[in-house]
Each structure stands twice: as C-alpha cells, then as structure tokens.
C-alpha atoms as a PDB file:
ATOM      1  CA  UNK A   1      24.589  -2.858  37.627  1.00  0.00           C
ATOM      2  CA  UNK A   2      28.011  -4.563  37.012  1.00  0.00           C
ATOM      3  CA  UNK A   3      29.496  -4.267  33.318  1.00  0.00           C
ATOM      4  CA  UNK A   4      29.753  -8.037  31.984  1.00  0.00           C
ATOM      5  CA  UNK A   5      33.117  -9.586  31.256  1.00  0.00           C
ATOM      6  CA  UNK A   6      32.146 -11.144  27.982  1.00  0.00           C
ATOM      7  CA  UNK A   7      34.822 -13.907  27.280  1.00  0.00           C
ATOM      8  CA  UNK A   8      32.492 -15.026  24.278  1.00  0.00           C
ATOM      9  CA  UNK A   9      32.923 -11.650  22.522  1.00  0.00           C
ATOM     10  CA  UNK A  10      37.005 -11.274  23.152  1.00  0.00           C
ATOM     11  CA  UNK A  11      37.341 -15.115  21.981  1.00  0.00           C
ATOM     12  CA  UNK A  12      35.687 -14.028  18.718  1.00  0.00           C
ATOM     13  CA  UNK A  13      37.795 -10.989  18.196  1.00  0.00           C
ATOM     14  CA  UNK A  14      41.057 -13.059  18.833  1.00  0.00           C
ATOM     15  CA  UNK A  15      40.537 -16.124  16.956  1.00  0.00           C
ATOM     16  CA  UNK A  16      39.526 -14.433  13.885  1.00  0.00           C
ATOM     17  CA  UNK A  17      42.891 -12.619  14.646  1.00  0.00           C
ATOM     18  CA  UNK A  18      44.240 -15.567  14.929  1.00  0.00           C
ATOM     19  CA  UNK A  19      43.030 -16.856  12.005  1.00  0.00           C
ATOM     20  CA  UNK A  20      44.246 -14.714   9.635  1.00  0.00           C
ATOM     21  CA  UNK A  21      47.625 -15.150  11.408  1.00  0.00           C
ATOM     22  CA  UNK A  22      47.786 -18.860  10.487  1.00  0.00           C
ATOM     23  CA  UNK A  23      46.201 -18.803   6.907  1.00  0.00           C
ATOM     24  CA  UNK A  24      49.796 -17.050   6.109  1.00  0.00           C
ATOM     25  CA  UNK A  25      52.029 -19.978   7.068  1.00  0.00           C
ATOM     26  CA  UNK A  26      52.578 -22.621   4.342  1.00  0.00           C
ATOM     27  CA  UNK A  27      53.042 -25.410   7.514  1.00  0.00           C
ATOM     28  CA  UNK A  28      50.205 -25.644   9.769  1.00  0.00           C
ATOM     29  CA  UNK A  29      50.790 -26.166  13.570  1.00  0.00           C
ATOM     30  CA  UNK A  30      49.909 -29.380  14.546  1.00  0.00           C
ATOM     31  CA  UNK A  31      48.276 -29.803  18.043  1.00  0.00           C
ATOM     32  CA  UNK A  32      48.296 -33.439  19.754  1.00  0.00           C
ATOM     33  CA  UNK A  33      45.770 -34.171  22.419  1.00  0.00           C
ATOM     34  CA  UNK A  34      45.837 -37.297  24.314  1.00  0.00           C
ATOM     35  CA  UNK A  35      42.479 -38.636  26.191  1.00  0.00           C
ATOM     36  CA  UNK A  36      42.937 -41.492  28.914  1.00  0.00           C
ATOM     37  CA  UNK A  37      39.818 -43.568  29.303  1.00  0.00           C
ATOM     38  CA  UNK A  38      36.062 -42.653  29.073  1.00  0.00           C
ATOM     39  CA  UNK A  39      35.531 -39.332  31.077  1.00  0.00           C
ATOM     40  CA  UNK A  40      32.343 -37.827  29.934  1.00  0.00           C
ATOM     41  CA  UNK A  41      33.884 -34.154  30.897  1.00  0.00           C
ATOM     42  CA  UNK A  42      37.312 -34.636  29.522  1.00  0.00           C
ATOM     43  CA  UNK A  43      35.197 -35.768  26.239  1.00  0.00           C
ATOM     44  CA  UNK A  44      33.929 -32.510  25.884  1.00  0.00           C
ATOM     45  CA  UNK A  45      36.822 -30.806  26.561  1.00  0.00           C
ATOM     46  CA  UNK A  46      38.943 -32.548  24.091  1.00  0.00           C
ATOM     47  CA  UNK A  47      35.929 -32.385  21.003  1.00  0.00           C
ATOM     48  CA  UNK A  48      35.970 -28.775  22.265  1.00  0.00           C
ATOM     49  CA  UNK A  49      39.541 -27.788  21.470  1.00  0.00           C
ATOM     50  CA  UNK A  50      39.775 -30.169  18.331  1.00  0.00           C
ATOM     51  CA  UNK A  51      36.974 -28.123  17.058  1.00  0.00           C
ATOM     52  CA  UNK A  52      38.360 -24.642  17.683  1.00  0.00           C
ATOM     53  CA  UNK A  53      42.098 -25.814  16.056  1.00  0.00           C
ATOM     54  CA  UNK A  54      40.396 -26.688  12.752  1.00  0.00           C
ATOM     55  CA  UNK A  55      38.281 -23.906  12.274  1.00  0.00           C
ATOM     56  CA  UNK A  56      41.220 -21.817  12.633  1.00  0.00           C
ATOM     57  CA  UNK A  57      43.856 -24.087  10.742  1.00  0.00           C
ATOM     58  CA  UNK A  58      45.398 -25.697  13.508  1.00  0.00           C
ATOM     59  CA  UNK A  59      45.941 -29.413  12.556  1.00  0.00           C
ATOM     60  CA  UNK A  60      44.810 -31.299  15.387  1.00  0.00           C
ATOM     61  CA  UNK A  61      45.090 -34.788  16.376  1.00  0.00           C
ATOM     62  CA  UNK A  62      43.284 -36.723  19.462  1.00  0.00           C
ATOM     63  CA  UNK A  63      44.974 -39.820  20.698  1.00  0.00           C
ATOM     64  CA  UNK A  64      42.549 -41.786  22.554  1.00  0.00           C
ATOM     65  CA  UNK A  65      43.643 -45.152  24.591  1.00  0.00           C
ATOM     66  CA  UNK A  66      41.762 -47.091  27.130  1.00  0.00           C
ATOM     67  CA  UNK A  67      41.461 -46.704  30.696  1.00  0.00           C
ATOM     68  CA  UNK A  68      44.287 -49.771  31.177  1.00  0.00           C
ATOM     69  CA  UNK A  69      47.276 -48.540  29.542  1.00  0.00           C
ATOM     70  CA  UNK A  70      50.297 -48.796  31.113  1.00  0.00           C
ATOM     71  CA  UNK A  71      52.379 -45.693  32.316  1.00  0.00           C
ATOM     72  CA  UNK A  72      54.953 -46.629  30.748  1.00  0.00           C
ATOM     73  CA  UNK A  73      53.306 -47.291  27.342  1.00  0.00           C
ATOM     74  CA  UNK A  74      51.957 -43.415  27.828  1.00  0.00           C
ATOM     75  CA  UNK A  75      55.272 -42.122  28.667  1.00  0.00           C
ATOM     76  CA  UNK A  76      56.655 -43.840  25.559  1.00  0.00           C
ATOM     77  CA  UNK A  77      53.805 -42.158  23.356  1.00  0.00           C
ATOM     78  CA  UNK A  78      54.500 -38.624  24.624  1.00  0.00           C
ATOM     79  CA  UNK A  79      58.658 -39.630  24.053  1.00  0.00           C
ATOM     80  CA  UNK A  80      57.652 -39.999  20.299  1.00  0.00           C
ATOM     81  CA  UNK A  81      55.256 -37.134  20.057  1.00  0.00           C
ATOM     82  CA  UNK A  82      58.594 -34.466  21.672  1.00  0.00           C
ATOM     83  CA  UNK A  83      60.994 -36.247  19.119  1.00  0.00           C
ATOM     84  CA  UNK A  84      57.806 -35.481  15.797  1.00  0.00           C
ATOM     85  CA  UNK A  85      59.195 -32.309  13.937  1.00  0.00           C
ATOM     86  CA  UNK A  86      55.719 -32.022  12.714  1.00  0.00           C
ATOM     87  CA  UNK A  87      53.932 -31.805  16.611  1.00  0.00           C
ATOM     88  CA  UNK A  88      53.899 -28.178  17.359  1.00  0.00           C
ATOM     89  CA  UNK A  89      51.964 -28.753  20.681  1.00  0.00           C
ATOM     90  CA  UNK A  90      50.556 -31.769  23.483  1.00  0.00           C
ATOM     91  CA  UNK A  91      48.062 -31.536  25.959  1.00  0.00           C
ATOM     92  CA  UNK A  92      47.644 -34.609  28.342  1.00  0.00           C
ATOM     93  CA  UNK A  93      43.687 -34.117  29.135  1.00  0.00           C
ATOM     94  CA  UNK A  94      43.271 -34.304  32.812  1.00  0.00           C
ATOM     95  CA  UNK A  95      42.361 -36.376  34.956  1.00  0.00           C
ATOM     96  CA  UNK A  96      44.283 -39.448  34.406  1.00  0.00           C
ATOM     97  CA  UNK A  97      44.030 -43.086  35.766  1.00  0.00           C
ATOM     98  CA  UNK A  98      44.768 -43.482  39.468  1.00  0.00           C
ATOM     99  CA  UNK A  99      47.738 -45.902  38.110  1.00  0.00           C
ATOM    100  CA  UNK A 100      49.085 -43.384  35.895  1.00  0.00           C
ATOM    101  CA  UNK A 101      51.696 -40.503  37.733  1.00  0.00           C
ATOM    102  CA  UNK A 102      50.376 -37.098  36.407  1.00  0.00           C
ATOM    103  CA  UNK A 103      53.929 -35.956  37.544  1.00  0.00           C
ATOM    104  CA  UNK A 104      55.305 -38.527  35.287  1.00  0.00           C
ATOM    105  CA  UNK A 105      53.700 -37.824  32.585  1.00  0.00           C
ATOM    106  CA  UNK A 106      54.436 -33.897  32.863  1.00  0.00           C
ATOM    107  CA  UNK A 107      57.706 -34.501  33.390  1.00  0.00           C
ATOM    108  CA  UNK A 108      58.130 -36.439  30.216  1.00  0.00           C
ATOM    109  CA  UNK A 109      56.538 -34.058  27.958  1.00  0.00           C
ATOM    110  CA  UNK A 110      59.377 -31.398  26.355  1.00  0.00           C
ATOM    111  CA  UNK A 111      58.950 -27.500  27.555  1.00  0.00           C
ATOM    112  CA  UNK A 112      58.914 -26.456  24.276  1.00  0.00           C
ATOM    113  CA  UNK A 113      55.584 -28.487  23.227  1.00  0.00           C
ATOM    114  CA  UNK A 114      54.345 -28.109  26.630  1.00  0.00           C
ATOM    115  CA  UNK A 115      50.736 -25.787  25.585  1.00  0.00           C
ATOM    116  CA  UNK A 116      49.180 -26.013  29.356  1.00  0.00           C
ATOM    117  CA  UNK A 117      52.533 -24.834  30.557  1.00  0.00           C
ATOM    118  CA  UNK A 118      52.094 -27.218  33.512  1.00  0.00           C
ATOM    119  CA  UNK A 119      55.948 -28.690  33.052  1.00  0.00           C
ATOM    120  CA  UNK A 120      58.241 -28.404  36.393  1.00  0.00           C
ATOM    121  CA  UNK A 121      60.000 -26.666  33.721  1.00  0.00           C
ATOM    122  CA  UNK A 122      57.794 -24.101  33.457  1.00  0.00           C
ATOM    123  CA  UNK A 123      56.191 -23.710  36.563  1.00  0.00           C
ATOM    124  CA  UNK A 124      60.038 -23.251  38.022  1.00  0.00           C
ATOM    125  CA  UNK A 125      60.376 -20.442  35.497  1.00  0.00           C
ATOM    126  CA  UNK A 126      56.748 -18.857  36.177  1.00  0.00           C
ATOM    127  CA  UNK A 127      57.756 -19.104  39.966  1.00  0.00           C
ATOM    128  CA  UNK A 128      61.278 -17.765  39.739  1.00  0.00           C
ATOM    129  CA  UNK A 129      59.713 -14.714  37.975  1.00  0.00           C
ATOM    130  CA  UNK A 130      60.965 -15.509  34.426  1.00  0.00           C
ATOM    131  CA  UNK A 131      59.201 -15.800  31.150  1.00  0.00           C
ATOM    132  CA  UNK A 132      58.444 -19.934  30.495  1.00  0.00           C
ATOM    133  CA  UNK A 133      57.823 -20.915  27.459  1.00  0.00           C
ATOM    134  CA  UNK A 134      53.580 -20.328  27.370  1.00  0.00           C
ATOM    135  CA  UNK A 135      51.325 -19.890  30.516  1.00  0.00           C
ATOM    136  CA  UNK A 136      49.079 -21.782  31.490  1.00  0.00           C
ATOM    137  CA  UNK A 137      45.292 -21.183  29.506  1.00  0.00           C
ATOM    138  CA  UNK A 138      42.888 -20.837  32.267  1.00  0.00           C
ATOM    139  CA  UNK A 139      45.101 -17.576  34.203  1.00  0.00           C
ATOM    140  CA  UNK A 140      46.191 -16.257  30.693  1.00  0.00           C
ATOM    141  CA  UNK A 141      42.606 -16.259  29.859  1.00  0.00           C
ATOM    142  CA  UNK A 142      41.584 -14.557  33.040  1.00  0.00           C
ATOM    143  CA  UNK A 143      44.227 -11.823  32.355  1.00  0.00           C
ATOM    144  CA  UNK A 144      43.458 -10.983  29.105  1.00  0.00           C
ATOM    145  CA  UNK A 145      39.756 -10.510  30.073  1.00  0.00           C
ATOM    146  CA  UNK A 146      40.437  -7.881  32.231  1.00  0.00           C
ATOM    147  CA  UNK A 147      42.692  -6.589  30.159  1.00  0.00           C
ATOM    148  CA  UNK A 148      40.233  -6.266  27.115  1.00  0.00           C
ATOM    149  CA  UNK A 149      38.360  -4.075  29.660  1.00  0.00           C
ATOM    150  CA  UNK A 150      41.315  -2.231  31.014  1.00  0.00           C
ATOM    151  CA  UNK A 151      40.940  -3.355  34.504  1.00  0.00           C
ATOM    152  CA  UNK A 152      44.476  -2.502  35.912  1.00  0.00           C
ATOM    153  CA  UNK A 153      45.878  -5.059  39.008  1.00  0.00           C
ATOM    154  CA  UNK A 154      48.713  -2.760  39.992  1.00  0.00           C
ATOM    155  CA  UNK A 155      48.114  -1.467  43.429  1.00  0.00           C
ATOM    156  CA  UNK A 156      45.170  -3.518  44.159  1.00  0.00           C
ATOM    157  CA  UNK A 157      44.162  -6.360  46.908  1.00  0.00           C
ATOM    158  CA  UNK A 158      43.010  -9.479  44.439  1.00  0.00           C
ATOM    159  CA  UNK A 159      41.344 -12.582  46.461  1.00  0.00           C
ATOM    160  CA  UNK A 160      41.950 -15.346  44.720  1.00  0.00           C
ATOM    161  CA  UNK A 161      40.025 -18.637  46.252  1.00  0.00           C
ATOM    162  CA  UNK A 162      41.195 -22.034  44.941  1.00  0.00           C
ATOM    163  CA  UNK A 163      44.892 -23.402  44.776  1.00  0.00           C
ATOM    164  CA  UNK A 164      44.865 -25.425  42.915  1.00  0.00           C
ATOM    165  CA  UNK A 165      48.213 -25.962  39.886  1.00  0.00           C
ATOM    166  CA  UNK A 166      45.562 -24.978  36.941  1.00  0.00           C
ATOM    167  CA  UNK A 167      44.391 -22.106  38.124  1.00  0.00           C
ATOM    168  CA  UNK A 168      44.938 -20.368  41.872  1.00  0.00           C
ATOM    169  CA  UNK A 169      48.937 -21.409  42.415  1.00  0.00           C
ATOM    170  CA  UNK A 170      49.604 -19.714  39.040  1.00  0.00           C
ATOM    171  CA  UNK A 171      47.287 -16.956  38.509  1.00  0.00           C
ATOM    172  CA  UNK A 172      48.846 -15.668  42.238  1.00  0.00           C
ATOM    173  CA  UNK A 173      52.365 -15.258  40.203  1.00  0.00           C
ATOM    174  CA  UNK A 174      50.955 -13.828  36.808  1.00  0.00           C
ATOM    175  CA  UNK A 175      48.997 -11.289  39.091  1.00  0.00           C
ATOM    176  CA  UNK A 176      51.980 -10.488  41.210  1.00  0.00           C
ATOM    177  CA  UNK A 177      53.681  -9.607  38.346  1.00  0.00           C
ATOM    178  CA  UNK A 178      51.391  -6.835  37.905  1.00  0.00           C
ATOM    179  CA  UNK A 179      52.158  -5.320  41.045  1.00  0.00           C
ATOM    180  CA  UNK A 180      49.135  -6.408  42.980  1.00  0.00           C
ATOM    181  CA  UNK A 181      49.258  -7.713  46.764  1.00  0.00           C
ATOM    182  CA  UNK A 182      47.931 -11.366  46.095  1.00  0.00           C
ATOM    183  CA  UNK A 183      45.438 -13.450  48.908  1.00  0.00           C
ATOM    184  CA  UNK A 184      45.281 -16.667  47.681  1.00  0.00           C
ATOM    185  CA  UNK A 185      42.162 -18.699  50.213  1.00  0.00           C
ATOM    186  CA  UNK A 186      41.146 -21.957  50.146  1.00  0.00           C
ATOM    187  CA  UNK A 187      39.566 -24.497  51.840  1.00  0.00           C
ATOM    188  CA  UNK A 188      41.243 -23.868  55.473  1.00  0.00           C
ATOM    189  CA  UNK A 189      40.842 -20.217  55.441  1.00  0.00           C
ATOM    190  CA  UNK A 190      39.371 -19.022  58.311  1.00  0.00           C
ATOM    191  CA  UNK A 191      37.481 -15.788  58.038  1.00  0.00           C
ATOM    192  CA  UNK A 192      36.788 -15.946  53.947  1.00  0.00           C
ATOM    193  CA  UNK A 193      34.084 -13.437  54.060  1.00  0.00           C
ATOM    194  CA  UNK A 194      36.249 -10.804  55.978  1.00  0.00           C
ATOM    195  CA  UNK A 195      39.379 -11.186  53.270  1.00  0.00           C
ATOM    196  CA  UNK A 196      36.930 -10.852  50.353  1.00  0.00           C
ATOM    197  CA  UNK A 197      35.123  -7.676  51.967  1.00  0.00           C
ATOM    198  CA  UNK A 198      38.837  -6.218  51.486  1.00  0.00           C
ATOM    199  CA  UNK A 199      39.011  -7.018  47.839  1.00  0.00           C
ATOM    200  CA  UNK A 200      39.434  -4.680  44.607  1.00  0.00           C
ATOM    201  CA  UNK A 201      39.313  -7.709  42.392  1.00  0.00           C
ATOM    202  CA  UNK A 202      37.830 -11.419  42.955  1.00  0.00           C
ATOM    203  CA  UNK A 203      38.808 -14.593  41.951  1.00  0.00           C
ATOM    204  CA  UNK A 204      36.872 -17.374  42.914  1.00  0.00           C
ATOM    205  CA  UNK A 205      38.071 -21.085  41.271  1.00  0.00           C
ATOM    206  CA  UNK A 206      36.557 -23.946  43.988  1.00  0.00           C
ATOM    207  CA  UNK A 207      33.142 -25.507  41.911  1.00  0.00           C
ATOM    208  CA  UNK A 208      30.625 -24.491  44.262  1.00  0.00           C
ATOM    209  CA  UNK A 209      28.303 -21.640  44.783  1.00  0.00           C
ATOM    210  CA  UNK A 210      29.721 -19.603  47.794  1.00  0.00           C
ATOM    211  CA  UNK A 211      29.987 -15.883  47.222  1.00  0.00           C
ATOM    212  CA  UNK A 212      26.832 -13.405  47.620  1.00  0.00           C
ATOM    213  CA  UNK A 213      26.959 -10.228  47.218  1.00  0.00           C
ATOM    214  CA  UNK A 214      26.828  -8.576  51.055  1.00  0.00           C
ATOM    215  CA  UNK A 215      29.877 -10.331  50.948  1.00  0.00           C
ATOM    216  CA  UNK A 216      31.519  -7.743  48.510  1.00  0.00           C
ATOM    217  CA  UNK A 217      33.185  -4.436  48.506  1.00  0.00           C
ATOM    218  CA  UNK A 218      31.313  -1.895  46.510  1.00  0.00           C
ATOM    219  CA  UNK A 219      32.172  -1.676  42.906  1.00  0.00           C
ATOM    220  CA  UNK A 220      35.005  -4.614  43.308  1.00  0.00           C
ATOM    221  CA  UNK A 221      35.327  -6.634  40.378  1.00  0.00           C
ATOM    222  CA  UNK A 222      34.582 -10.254  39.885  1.00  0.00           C
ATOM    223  CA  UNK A 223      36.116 -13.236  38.168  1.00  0.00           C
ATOM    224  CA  UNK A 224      34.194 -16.141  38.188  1.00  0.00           C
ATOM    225  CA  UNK A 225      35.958 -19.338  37.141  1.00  0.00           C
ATOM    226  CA  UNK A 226      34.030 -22.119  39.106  1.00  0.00           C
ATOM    227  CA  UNK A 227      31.611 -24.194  36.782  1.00  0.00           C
ATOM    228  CA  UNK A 228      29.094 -26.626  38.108  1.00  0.00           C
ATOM    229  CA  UNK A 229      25.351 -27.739  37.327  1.00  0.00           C
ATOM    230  CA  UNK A 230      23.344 -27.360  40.251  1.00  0.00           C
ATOM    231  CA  UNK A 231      20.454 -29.571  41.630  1.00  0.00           C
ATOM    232  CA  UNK A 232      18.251 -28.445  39.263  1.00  0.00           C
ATOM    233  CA  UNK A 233      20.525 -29.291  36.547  1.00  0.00           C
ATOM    234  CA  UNK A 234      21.405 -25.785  36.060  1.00  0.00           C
ATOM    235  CA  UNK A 235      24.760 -24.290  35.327  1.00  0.00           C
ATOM    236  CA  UNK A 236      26.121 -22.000  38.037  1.00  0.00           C
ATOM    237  CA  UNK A 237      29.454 -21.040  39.202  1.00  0.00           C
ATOM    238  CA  UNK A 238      30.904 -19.863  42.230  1.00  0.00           C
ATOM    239  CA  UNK A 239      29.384 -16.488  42.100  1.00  0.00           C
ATOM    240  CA  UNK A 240      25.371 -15.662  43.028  1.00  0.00           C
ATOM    241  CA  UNK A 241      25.844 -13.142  39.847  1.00  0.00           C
ATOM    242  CA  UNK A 242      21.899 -11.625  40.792  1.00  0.00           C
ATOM    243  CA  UNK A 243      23.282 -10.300  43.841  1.00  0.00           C
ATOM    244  CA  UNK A 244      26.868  -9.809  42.867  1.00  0.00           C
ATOM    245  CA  UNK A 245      26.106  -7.890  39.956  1.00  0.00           C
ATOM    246  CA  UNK A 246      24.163  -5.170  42.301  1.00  0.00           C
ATOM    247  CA  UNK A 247      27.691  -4.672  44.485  1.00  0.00           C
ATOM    248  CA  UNK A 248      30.443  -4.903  42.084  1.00  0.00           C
ATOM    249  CA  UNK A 249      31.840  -2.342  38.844  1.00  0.00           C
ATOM    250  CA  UNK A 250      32.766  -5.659  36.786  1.00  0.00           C
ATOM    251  CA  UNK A 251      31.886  -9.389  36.195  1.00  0.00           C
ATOM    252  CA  UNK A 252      32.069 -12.388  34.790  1.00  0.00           C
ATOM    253  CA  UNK A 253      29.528 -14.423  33.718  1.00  0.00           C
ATOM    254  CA  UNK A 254      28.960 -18.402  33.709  1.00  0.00           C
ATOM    255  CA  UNK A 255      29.076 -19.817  31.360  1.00  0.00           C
ATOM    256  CA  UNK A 256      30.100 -17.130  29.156  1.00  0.00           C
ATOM    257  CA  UNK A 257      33.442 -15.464  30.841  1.00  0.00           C
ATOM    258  CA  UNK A 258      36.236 -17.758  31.456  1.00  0.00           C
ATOM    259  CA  UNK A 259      35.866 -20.908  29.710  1.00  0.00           C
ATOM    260  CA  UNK A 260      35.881 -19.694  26.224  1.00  0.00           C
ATOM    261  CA  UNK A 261      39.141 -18.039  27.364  1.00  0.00           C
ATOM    262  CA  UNK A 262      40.744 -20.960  28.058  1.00  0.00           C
ATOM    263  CA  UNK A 263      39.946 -22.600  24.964  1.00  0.00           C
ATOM    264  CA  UNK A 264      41.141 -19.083  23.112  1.00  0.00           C
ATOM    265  CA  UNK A 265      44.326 -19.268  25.084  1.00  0.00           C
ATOM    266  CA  UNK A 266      44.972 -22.982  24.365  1.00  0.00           C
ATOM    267  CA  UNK A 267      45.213 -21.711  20.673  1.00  0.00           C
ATOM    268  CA  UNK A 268      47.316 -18.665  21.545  1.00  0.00           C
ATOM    269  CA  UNK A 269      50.170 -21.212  23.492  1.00  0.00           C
ATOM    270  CA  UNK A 270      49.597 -23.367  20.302  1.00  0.00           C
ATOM    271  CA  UNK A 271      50.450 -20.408  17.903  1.00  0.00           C
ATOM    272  CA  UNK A 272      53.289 -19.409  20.327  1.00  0.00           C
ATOM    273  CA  UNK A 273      54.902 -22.558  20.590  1.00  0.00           C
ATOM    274  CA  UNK A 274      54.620 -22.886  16.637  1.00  0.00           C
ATOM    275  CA  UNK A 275      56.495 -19.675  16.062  1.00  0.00           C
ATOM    276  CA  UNK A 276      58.937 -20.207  18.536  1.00  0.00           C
ATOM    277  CA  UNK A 277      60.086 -23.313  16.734  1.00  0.00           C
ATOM    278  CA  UNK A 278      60.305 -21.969  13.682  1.00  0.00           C
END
C-alpha cells in the first residue's frame, strides 16, 4: 500500500513556520487579490487565500469589480497597485472576462509583486534556467511535497500530463532542474498508457479521471493535481487512488495533497517577495 503524500500535514508545519516568521516584522506584507466578475470557483479560491494571509499576519486585500469593466480600467488598477509601497504582492484570480487580455493584464503587473510568477518576465527567466523572482504555487507546491518525503527526481523518467502555463509548462522546467528526463503528454499524445508504464514519478494535471493502476509501473510514485466532482457529486481527481495505491511506493491524495500546497506556496512567494523588497 502506497505511503500518502499528505499536503494537509506539510501546510501545517510551514505556515506555523511561517507564522512565527512574520509576527517578527514591525510592517506586515500586504497581499492584493483582484476578482473579475461572479465565478463561483474563483470565489472560493480568493476567500481561501484571504483567509490563510490573516491567520498568519499577512494583510490582505480583495478587489472585487464587475464582470463589465473595461481592460483598460483593470490595467490602470494593477498600474496603481505596482507604484503602492505598501502592496507587497497581486494575484489577478483567473479566469478573466473574454474581453479582458490575460496577457495584458500579466504584462502590466511588476515582476517584483508578481506572487503566481506567471509574468513573461518570469516565465523567460524560469525558461532560460535562471532564478525569477518566485515560482509559480501549484509546481512549487508539488516540489516541496516530495521533497518533505525525500523523493529525489534526479535520474528519473517523470510523466507529467497537462500543459498547461499553471502547472505542466512549468513544473517540466523546475523538474529538469533536478536532473530528471521530463515527458510532458497531453491531449494529442498518442500511446499515454505506454509513456506512463515507463514512469518513476507521475504527474497528472488534466480534470478528469484517467489513470488506473495496471497502467503503472510498480512502486512509481504519484502526483495527483487534477480536481473535479464527479457525477455523483463526489470529489475525485485524475488518479483511481483504490487501484493506484496497490501499484505505486507514493501518492497523493484528493483533496488533501496538492491544493493546500498551493495555497501554502502562495504565502511562501508572498513572504519572499516581502523580504526581497525590504
């Protein structure tokens, strides 16, 4: 039986860290979160993280504006928020408007207050194989779950199946930095179940339910990052984790493994970007 990737009990362990960390500064770092419309999800999210800052100290801020602003209104906003000596950090929740450029609007927010690390800035630096400024929360999360459980990449064949700019494009450079050989599949990929047979390590980030476990090498480990409910109103990721769990040495749950990780690691970029201005 697989050992389980708790993200719930590293989250603890590092906030409390954190915690203490940010009780010592006399200024608080102030994170600035702006919601577009009326997205159920994104309303989650966004309570989520505004939650997690204040428990810890973080001030935190939510700037909510209808569904019909104008870009350039937005653009304006986030102009203000880079110039504010007191905004440590701003996350654009995603998605936006159909009207609205998300390239716009990352290009408009500064590198050094960008806490998703989704900038061209800092995707060119991530890419180029230099340090940007944070990384983005979901990979960082991922990595320092296995590292919490001292699951070394160097050497190994990871699979990682998604591509998209949150998660697959750059988790594939953070874990080539480690020295692993990187697969990244997706929705083309012809012969999915013969690349993941080959796998030491799993990543699966797509949203539906399409890994069993005859599909696995023995004692592989698995990262499950896709969240969905399914018709039953269940939540389930991408991962059948009964039969999984039989096959592989590690893995994550869901819920339970990545997604308090990425809220964690939101905090960790804030913290970052706080310090580095200082």
């Amino acid at each position: 039986m697989a050992i389980i990737l708790d993200g719930k009990k590293l989250r603890d362990k590092i906030l409390s860290e954190l915690k203490l960390k940010i009780d010592k500064y006399e200024t608080k770092p102030k994170l600035v979160v702006i919601l577009v419309g009326e997205n159920p999800a994104s309303k989650i999210y966004v309570n989520n993280k505004k939650k997690t800052a204040e428990k810890l100290g973080i001030i935190s801020e939510v700037l909510e504006y209808p569904e019909n602003i104008t870009e350039t209104e937005l653009l304006n906003k986030i102009k203000e928020l880079n110039n504010d000596k007191s905004v440590t950090a701003i996350l654009v929740q995603l998605p936006l408007p159909k009207h609205i450029s998300k390239e716009n609007v990352m290009n408009t927010i500064t590198p050094e207050k960008d806490v998703d690390g989704f900038t061209p800035y800092n995707f060119g630096k991530l890419f180029s194989g230099e340090t940007p400024t944070v990384y983005p929360c979901t990979p960082k999360g991922i990595l320092l779950l296995l590292n919490e459980y001292n699951i070394k990449l160097e050497g190994k064949h990871v699979v990682i199946i998604g591509r998209s700019n949150i998660v697959g494009r750059p988790l594939s450079q953070m874990i080539l930095n480690e020295n692993a050989t990187v697969t990244v599949c997706h929705s083309h990929t012809q012969n999915l179940t013969d690349i993941i047979k080959t796998a030491d390590v799993v990543i699966s980030a797509v949203g539906k339910n399409i890994i069993k476990g005859e599909m696995l090498k023995n004692d592989c480990v698995i990262v499950d990052v896709g969240i969905f409910k399914d018709e039953n109103g269940k939540t389930r990721g991408d991962v059948d984790f009964e039969s999984a769990s039989q096959i592989a040495s590690y893995i994550s749950p869901v819920p339970g493994g990545v997604g308090p990780m990425t809220i964690t690691s939101l905090m960790l970029n804030t913290i970052e970007l706080f310090e580095k201005s200082l």
